[in-house]
C-alpha atoms as a PDB file:
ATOM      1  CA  UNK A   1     124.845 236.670  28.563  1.00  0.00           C
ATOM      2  CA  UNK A   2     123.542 237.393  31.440  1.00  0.00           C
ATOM      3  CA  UNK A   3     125.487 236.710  35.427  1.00  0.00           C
ATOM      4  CA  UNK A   4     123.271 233.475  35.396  1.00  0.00           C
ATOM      5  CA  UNK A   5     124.256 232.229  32.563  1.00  0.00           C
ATOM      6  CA  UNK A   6     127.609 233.006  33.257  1.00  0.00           C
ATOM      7  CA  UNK A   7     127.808 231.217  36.187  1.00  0.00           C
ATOM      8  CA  UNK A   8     125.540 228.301  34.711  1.00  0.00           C
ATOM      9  CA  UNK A   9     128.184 228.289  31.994  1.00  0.00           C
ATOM     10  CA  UNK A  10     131.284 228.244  34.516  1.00  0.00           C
ATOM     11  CA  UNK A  11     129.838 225.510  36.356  1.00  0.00           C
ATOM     12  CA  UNK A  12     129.601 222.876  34.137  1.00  0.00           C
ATOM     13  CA  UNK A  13     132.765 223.792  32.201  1.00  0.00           C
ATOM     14  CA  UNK A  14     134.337 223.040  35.824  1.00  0.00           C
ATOM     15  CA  UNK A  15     132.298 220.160  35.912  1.00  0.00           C
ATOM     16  CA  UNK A  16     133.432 218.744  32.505  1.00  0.00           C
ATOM     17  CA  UNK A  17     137.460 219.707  33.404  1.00  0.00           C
ATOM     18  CA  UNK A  18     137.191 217.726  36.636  1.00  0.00           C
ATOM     19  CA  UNK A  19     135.403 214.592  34.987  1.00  0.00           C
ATOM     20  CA  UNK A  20     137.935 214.731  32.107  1.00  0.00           C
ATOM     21  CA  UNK A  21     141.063 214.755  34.751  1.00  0.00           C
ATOM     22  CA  UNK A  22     139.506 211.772  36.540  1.00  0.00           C
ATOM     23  CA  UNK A  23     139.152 210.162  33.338  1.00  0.00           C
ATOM     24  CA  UNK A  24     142.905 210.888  32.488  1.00  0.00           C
ATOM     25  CA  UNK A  25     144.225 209.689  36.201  1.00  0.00           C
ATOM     26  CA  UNK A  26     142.755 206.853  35.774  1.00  0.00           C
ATOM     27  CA  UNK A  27     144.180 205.768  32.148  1.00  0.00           C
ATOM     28  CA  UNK A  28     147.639 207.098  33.738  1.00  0.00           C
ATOM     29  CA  UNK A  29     147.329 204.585  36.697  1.00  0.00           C
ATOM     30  CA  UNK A  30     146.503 201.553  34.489  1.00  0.00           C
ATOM     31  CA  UNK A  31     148.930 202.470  32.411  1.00  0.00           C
ATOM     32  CA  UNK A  32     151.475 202.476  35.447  1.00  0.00           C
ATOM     33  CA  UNK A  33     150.181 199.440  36.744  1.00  0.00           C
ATOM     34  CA  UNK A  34     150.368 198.391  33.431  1.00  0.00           C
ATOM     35  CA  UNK A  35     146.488 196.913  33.543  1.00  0.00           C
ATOM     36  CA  UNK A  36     146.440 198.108  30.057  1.00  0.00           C
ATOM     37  CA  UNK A  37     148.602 195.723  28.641  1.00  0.00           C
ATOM     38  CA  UNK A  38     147.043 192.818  30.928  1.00  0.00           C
ATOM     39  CA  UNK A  39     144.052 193.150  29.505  1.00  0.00           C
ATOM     40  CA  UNK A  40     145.621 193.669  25.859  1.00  0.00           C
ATOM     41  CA  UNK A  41     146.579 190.211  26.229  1.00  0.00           C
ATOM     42  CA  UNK A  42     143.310 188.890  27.044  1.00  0.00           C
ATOM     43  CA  UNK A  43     141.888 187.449  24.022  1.00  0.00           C
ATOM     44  CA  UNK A  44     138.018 187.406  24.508  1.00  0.00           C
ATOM     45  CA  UNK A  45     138.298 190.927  26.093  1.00  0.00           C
ATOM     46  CA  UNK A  46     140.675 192.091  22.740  1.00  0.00           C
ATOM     47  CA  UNK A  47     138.636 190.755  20.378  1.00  0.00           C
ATOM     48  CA  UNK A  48     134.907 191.409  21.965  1.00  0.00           C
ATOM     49  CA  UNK A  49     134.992 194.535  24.117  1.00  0.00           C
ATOM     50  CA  UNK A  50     138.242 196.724  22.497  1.00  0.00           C
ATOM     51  CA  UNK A  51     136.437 196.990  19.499  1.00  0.00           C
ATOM     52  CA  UNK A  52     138.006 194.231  17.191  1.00  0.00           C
ATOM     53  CA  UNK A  53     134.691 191.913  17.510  1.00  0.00           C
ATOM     54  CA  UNK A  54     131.257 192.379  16.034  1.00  0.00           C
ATOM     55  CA  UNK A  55     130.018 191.704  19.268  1.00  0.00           C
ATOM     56  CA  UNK A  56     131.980 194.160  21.016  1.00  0.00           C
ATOM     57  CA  UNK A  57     129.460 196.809  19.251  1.00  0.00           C
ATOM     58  CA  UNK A  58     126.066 195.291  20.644  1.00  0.00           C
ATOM     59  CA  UNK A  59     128.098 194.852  24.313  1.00  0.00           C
ATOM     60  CA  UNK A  60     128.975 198.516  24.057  1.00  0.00           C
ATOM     61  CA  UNK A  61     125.441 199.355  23.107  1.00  0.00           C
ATOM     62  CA  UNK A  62     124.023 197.584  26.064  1.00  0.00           C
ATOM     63  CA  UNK A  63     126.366 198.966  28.482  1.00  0.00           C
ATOM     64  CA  UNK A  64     126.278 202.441  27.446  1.00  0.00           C
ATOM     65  CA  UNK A  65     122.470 202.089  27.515  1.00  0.00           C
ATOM     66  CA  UNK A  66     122.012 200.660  30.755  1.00  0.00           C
ATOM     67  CA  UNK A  67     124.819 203.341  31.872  1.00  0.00           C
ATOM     68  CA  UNK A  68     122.984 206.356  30.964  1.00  0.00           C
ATOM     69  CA  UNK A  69     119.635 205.124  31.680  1.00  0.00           C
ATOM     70  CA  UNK A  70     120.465 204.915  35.666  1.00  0.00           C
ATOM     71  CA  UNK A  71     122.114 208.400  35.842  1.00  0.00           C
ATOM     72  CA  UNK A  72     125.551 207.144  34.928  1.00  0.00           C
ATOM     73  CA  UNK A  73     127.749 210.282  33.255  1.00  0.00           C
ATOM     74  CA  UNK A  74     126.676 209.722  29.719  1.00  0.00           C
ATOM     75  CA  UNK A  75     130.591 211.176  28.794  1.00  0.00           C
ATOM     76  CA  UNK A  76     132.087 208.473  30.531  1.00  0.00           C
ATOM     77  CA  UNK A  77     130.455 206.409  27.796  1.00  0.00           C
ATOM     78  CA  UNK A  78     131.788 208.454  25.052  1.00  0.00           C
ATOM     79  CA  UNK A  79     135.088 208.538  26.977  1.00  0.00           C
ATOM     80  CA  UNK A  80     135.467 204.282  26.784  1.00  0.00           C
ATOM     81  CA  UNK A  81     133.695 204.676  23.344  1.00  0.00           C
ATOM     82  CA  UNK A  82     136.726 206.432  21.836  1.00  0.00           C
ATOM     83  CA  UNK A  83     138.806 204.448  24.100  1.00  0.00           C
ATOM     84  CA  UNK A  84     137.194 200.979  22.284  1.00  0.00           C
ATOM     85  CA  UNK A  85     136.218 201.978  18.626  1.00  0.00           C
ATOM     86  CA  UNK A  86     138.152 205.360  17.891  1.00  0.00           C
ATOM     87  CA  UNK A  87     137.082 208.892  17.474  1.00  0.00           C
ATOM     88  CA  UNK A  88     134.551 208.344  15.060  1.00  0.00           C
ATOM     89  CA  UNK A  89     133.032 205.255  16.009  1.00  0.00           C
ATOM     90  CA  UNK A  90     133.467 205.807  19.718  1.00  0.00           C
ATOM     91  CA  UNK A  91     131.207 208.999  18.576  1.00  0.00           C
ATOM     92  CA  UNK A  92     128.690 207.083  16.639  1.00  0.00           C
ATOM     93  CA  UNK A  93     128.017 204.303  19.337  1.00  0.00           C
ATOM     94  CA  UNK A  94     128.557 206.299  22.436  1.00  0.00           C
ATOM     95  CA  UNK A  95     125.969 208.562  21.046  1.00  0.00           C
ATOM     96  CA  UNK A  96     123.472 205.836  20.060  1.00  0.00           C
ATOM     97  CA  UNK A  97     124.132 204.411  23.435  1.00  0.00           C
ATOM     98  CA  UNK A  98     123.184 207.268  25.534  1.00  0.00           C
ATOM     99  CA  UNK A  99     119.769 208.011  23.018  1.00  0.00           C
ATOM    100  CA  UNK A 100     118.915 204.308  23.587  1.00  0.00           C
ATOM    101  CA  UNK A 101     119.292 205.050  27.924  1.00  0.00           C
ATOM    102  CA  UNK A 102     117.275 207.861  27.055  1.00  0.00           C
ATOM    103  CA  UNK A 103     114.451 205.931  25.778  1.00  0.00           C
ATOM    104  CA  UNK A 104     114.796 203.587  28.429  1.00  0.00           C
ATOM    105  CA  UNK A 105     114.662 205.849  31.514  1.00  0.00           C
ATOM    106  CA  UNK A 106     111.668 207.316  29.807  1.00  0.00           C
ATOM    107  CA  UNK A 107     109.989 204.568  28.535  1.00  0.00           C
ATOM    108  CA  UNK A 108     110.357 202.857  32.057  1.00  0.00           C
ATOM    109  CA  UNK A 109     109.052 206.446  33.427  1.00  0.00           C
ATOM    110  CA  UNK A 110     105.850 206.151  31.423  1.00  0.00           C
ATOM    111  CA  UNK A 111     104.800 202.938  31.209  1.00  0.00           C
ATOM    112  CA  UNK A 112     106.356 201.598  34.057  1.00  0.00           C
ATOM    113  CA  UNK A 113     107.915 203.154  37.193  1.00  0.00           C
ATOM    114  CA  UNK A 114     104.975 206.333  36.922  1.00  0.00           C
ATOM    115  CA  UNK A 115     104.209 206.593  40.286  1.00  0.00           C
ATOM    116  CA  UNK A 116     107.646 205.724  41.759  1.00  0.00           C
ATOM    117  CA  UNK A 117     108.993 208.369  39.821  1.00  0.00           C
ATOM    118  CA  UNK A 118     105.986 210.805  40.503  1.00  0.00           C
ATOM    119  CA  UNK A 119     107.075 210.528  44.079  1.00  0.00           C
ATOM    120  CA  UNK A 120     110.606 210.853  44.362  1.00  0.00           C
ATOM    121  CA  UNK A 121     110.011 214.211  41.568  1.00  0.00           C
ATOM    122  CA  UNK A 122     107.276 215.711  43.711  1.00  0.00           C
ATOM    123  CA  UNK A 123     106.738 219.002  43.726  1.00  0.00           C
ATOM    124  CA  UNK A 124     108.788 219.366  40.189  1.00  0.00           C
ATOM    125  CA  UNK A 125     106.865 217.531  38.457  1.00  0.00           C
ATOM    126  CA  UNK A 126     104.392 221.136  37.196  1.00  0.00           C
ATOM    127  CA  UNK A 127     107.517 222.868  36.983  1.00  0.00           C
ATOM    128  CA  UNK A 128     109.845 219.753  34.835  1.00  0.00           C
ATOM    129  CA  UNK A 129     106.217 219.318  32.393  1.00  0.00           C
ATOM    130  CA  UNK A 130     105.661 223.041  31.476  1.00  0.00           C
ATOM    131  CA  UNK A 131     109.577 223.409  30.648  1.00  0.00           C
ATOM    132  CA  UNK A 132     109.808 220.014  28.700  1.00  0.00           C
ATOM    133  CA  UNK A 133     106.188 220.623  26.652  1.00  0.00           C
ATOM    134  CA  UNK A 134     107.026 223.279  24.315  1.00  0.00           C
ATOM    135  CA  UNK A 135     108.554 222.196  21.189  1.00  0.00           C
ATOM    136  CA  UNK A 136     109.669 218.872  22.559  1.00  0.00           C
ATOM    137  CA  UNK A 137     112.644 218.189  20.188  1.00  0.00           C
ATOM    138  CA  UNK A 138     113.811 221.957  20.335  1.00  0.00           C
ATOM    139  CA  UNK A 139     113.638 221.606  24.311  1.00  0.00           C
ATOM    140  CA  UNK A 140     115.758 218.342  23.948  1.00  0.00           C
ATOM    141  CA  UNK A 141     118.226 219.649  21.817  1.00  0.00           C
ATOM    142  CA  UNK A 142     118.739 222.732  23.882  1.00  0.00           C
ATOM    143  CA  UNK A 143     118.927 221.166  27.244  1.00  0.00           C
ATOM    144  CA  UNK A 144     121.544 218.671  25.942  1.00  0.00           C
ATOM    145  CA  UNK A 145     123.728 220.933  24.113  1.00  0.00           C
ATOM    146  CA  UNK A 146     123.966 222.884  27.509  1.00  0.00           C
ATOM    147  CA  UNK A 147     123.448 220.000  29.940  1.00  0.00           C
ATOM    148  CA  UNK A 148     121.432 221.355  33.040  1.00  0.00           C
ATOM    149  CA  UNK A 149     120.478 219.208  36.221  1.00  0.00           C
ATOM    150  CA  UNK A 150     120.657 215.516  35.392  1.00  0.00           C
ATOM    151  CA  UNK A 151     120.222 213.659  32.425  1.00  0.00           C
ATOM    152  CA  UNK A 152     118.387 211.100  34.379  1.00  0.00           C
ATOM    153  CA  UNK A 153     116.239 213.304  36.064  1.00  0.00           C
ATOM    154  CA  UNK A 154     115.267 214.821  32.649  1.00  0.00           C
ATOM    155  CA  UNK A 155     114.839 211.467  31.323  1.00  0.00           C
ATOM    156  CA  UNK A 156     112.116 210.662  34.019  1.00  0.00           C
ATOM    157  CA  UNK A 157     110.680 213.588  34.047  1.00  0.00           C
ATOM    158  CA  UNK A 158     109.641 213.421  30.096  1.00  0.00           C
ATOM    159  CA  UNK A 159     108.735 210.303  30.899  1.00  0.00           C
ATOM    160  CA  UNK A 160     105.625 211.482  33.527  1.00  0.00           C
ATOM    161  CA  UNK A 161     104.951 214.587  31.563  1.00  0.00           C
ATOM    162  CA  UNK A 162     102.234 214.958  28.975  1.00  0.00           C
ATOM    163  CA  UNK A 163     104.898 215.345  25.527  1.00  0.00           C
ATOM    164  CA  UNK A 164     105.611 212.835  22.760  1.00  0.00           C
ATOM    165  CA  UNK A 165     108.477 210.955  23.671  1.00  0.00           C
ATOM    166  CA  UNK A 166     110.176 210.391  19.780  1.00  0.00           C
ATOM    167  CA  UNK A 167     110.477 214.027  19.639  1.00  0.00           C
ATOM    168  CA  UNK A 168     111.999 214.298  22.966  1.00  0.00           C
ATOM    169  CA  UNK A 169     114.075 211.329  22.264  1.00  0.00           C
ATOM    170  CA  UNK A 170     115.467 212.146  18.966  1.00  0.00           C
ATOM    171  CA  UNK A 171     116.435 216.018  20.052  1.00  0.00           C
ATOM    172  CA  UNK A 172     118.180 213.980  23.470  1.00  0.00           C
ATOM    173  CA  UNK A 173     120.032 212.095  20.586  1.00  0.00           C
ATOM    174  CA  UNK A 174     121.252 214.540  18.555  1.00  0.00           C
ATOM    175  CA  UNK A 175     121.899 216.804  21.225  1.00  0.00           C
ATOM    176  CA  UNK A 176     124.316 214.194  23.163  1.00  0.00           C
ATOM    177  CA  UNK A 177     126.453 214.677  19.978  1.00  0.00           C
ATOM    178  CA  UNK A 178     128.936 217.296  20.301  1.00  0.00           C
ATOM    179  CA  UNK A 179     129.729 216.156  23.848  1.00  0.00           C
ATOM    180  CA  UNK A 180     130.388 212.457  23.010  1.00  0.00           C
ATOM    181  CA  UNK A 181     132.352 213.419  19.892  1.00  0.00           C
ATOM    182  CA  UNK A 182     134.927 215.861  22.584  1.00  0.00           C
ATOM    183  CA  UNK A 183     135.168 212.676  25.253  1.00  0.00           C
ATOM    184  CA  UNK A 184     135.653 210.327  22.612  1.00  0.00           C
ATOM    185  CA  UNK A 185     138.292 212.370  21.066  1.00  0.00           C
ATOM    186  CA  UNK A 186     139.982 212.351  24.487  1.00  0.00           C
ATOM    187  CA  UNK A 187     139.346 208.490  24.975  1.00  0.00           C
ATOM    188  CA  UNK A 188     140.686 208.066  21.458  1.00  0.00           C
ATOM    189  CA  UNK A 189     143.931 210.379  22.798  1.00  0.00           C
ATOM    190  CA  UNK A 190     144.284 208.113  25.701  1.00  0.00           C
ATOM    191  CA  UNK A 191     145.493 205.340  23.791  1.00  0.00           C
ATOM    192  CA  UNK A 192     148.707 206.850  22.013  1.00  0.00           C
ATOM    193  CA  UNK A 193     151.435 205.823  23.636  1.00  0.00           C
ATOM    194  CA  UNK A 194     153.248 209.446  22.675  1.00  0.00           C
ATOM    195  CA  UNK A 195     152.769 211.800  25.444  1.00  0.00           C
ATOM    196  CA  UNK A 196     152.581 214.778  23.256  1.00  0.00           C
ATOM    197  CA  UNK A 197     150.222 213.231  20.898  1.00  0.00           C
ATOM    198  CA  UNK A 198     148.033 212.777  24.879  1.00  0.00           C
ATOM    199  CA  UNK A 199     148.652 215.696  25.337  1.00  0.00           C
ATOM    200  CA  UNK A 200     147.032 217.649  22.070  1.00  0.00           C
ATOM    201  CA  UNK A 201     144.410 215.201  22.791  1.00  0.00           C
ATOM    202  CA  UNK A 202     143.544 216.440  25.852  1.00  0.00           C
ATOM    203  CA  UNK A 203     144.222 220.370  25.224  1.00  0.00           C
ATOM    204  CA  UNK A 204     141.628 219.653  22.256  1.00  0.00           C
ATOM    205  CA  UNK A 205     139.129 218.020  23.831  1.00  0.00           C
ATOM    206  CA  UNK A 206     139.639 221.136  26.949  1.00  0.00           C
ATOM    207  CA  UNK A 207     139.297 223.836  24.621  1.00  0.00           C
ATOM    208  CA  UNK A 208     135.986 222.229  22.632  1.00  0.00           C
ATOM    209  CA  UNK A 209     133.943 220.941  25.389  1.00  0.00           C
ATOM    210  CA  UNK A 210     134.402 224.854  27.105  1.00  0.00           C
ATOM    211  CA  UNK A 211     133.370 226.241  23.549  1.00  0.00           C
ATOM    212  CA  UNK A 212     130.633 223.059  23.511  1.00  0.00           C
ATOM    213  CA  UNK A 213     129.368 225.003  26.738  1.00  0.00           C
ATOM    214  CA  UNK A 214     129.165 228.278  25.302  1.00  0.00           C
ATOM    215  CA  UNK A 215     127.332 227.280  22.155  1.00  0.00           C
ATOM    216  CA  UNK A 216     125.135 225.314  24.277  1.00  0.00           C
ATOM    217  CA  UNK A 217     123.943 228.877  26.676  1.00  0.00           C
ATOM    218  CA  UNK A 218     123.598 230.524  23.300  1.00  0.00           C
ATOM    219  CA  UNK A 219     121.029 227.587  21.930  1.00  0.00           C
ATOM    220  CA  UNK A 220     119.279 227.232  25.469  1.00  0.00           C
ATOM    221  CA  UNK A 221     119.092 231.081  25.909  1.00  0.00           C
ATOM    222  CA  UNK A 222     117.394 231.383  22.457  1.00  0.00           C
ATOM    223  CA  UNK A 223     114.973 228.639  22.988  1.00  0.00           C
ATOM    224  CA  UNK A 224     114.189 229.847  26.677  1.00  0.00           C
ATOM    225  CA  UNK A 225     113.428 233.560  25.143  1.00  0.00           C
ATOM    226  CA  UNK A 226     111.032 231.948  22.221  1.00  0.00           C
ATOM    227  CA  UNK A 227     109.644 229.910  24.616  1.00  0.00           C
ATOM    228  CA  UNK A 228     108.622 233.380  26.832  1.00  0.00           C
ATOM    229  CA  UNK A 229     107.764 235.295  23.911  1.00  0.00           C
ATOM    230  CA  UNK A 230     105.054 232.250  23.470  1.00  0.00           C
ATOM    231  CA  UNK A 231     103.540 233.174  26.638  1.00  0.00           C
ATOM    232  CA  UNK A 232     105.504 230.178  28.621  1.00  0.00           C
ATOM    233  CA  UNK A 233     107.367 230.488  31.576  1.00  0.00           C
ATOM    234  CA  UNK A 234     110.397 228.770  31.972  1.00  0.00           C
ATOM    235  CA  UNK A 235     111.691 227.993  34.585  1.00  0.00           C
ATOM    236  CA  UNK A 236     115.505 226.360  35.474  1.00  0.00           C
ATOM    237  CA  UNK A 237     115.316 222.998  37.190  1.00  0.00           C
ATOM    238  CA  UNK A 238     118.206 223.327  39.550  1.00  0.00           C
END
């Protein structure tokens, strides 16, 4: 890999550490304030938003949706998701969740918000459409395994460009996975009330997201040199 990369790579590693700290500080304080247990105790948020209700799923959905589609962190969603429903589920959902904001921002993009959006992009625009048009479920996947810029921004910027938006949807989906399954693990950690079982949680979810990272430069690095060998030129949107 090359100093770029590295740095690229270093960045949002940092970026992920930090988010996941503020995630844990904030479980420790509730826990210390013991808003935890107040809201334990309240039965329509027990049995409807915790994950004990079938509506709980479709309130989840909504939220996590709405979350992601406005630029919200889409790991904050699978934080709360393994928080709510466990490691799998929390997985499952958070990741539907975040596809479904997906559509939305892009959706809203096309059909929608086009020249609000056109504006406020400007100048990218060119630059977002000829990285996003080749291959758009390989660009997806690549860009979301190693998550560069915003996830809104990308969102949006599908959205205006010339591609097929199920592609570019379905590789957002899948490619939201490995992420949401590491904060969901670390939501799901949250909730044991032993402090070493917290703390393998959160070593675990540490160690994967920085190897999520890795894997991620190695899939965007090999897309972005197939995508040159095709006479394309890629460029990073910073």
């Amino acid at each position: 890999m090359n100093d770029r990369d590295n740095k690229l790579g270093m960045r949002a590693v940092a970026k992920g550490l930090v988010m996941l700290a503020g995630l844990g500080l904030a479980v420790y304080l509730a826990r210390m304030f013991g808003i935890g247990d107040m809201l334990k105790n309240t039965q329509w948020f027990n049995d409807h938003v915790l994950g004990e209700g079938p509506l709980s799923v479709f309130i989840f959905l909504g939220v996590g949706a709405l979350f992601t589609a406005v630029g919200l962190p889409r790991q904050l969603v699978g934080f709360l998701g393994g928080f709510a429903f466990g490691i799998v589920w929390g997985t499952v959902l958070s990741t539907l969740g975040s596809g479904l904001g997906c559509a939305l921002a892009s959706c809203y993009a096309r059909w929608g918000g086009r020249e609000l959006v056109a504006r406020k992009l400007g100048h990218r625009i060119q630059r977002l459409d000829g990285f996003l048009r080749y291959r758009p479920f390989r660009t997806a996947l690549a860009i979301r395994f190693f998550p560069l810029g915003s996830n809104a921004l990308t969102n949006l910027a599908a959205g205006i460009s010339s591609i097929p938006l199920v592609p570019f949807i379905l590789g957002s989906t899948i490619g939201y996975t490995p992420q949401n399954f590491i904060f969901a693990l670390f939501g799901a950690g949250m909730k044991k009330e032993s402090t070493v079982g917290v703390a393998l949680s959160v070593s675990m979810g540490i160690v994967l997201f920085a190897v999520s990272i890795w894997i991620g430069i190695a899939v965007y690095r090999s897309y972005r040199k197939e995508a040159r060998e095709a006479g394309l030129v890629i460029e990073d949107d910073d």
